[in-house]
C-alpha atoms as a PDB file:
ATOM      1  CA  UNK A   1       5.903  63.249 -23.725  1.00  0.00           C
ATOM      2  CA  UNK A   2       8.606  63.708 -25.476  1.00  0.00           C
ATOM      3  CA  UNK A   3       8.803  65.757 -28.971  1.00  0.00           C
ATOM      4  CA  UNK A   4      12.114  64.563 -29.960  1.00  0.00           C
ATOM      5  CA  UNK A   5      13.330  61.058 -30.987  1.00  0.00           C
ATOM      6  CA  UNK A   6      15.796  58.853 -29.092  1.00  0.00           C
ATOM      7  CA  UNK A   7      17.875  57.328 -31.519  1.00  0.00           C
ATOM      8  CA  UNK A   8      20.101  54.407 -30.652  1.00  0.00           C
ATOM      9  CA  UNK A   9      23.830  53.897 -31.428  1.00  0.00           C
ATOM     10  CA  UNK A  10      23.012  51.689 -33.930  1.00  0.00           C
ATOM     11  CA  UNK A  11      20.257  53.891 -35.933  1.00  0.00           C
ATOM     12  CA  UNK A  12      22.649  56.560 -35.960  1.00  0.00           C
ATOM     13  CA  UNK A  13      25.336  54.740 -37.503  1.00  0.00           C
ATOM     14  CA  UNK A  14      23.049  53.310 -40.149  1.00  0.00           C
ATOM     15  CA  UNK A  15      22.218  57.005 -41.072  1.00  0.00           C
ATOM     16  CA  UNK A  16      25.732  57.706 -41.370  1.00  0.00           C
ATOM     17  CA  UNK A  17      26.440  54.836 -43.404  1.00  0.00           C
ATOM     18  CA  UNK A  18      23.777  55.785 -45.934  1.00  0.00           C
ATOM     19  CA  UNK A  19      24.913  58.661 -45.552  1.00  0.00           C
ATOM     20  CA  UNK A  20      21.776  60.926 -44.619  1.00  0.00           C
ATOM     21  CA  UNK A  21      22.195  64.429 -44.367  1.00  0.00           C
ATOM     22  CA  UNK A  22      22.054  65.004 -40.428  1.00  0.00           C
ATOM     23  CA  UNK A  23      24.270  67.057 -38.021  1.00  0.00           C
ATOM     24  CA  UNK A  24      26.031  64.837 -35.344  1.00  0.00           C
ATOM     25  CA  UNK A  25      26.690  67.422 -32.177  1.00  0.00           C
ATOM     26  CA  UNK A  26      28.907  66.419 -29.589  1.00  0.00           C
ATOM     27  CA  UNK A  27      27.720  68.565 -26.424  1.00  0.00           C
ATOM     28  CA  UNK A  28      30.881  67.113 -23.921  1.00  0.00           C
ATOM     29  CA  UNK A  29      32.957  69.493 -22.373  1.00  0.00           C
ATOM     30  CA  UNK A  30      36.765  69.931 -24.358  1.00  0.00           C
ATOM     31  CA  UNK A  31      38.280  68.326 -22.141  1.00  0.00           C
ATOM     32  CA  UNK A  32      35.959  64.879 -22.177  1.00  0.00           C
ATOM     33  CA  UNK A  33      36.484  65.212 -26.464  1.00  0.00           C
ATOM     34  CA  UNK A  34      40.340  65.513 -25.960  1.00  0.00           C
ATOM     35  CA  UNK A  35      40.233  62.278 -24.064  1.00  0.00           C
ATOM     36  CA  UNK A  36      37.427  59.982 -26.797  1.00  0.00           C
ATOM     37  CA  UNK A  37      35.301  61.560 -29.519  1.00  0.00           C
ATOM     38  CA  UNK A  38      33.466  60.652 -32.914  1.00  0.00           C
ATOM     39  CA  UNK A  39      34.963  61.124 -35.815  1.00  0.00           C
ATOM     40  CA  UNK A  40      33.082  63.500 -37.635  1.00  0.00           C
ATOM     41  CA  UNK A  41      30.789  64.554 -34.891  1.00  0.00           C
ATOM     42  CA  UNK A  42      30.934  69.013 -34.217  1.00  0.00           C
ATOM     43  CA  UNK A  43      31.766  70.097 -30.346  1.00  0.00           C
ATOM     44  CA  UNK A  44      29.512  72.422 -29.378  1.00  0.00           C
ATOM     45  CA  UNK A  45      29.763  72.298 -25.446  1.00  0.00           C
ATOM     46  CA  UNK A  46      26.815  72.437 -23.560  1.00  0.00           C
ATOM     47  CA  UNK A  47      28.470  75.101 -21.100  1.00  0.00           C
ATOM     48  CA  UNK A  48      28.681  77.565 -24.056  1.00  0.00           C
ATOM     49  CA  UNK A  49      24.913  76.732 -25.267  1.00  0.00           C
ATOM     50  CA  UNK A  50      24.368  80.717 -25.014  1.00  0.00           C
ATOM     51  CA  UNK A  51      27.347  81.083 -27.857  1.00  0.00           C
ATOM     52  CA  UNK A  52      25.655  78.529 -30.438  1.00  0.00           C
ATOM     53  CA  UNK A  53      21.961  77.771 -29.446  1.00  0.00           C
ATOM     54  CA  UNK A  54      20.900  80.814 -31.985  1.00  0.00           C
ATOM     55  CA  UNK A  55      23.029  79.736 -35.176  1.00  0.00           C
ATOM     56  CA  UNK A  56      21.464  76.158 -35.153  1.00  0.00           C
ATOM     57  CA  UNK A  57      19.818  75.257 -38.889  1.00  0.00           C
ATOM     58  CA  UNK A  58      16.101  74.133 -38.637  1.00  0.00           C
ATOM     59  CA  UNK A  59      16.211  72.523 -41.780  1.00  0.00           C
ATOM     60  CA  UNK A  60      18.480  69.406 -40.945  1.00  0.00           C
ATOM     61  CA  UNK A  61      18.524  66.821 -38.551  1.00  0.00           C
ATOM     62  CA  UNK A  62      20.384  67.573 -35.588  1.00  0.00           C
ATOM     63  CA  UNK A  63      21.330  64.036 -33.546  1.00  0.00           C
ATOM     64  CA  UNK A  64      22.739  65.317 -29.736  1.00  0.00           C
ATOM     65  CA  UNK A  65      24.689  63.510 -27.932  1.00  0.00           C
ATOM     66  CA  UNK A  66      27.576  63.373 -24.862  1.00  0.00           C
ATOM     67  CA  UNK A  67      29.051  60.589 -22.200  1.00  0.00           C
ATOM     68  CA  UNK A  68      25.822  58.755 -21.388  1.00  0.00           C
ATOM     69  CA  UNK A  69      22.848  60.546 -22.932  1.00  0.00           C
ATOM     70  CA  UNK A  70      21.489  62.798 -20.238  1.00  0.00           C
ATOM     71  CA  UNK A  71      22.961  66.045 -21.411  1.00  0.00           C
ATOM     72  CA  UNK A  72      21.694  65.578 -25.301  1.00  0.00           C
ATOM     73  CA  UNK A  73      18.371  64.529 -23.701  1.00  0.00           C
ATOM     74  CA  UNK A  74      18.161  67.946 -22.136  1.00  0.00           C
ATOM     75  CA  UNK A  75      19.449  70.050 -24.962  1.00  0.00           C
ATOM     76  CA  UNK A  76      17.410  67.973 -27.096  1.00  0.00           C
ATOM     77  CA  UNK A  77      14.270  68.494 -24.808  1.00  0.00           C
ATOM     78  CA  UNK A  78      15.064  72.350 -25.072  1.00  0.00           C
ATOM     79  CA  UNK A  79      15.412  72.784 -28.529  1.00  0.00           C
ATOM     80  CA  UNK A  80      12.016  70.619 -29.308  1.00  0.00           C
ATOM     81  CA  UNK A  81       9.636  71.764 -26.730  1.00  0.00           C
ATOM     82  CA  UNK A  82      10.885  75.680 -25.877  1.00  0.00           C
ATOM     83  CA  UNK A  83      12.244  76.611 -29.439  1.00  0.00           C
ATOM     84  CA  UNK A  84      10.078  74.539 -31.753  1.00  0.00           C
ATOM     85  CA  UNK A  85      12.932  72.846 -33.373  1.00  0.00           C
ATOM     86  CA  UNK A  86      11.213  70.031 -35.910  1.00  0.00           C
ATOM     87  CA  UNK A  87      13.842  67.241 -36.195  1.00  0.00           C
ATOM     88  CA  UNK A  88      15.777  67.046 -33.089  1.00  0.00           C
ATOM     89  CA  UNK A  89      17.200  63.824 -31.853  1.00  0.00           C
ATOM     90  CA  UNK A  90      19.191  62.609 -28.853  1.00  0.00           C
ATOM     91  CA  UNK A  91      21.309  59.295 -29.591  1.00  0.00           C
ATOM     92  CA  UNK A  92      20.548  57.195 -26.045  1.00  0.00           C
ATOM     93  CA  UNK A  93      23.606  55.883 -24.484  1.00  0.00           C
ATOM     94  CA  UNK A  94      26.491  58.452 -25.533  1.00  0.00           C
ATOM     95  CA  UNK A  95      29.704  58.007 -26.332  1.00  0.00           C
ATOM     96  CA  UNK A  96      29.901  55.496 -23.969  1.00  0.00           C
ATOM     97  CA  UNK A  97      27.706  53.192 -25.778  1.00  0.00           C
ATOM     98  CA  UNK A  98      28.881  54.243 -29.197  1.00  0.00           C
ATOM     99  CA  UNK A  99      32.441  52.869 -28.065  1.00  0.00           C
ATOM    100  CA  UNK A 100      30.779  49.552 -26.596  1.00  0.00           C
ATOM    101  CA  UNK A 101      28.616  49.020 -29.473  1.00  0.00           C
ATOM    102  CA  UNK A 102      30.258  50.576 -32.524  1.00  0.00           C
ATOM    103  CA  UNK A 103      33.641  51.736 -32.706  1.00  0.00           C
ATOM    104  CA  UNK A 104      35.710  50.069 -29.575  1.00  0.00           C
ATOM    105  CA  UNK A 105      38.978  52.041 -30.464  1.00  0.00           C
ATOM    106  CA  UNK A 106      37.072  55.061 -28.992  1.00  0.00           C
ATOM    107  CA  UNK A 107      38.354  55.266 -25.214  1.00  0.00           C
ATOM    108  CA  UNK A 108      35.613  54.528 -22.629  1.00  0.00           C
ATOM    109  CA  UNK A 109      36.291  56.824 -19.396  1.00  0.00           C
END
């Protein structure tokens, strides 16, 4: 059982247009957010997880995502079940589906 949400594409861009406070993380590699990326969305690549994992807030939303939605689900996963994090959420899908779905200027790759 999960004990983190899955948010769709959608839900997360109807928090960011009502603007709810949330974090948006980005866990690609630099080189994948060179190529597409969210405006607005923080890199914080999974490979260097040992250089930010400590200085995450546990008093926002955090909403994880990368290309497809595997890597947030793990991070996500992590953060919920091994270091109690309340209100994590992986957004299903990725970038890919955030460029199908919602923004189709973002380049699919």
């Amino acid at each position: 059982m999960a004990n983190y949400r899955n948010l769709t594409t959608d839900e997360v861009q109807a928090k960011r247009i009502r603007g709810d406070a949330f974090r948006l993380i980005d866990v690609r590699e630099v080189e994948e957010h060179g190529i597409a990326h969210i405006e607005g969305a923080e890199l914080l690549p999974l490979s260097q997880a040992g250089q930010w994992i400590n200085t995450l807030p546990r008093d926002i939303e955090l909403v994880f995502f990368c290309h497809h939605g595997m890597r947030s689900q793990h991070i996500a996963s992590f953060l919920a079940s091994q270091r109690g994090y309340p209100n994590i959420a992986n957004m299903t899908g990725g970038i890919e589906e955030w460029s199908l779905r919602i923004d189709p200027t973002i380049p699919r790759y």
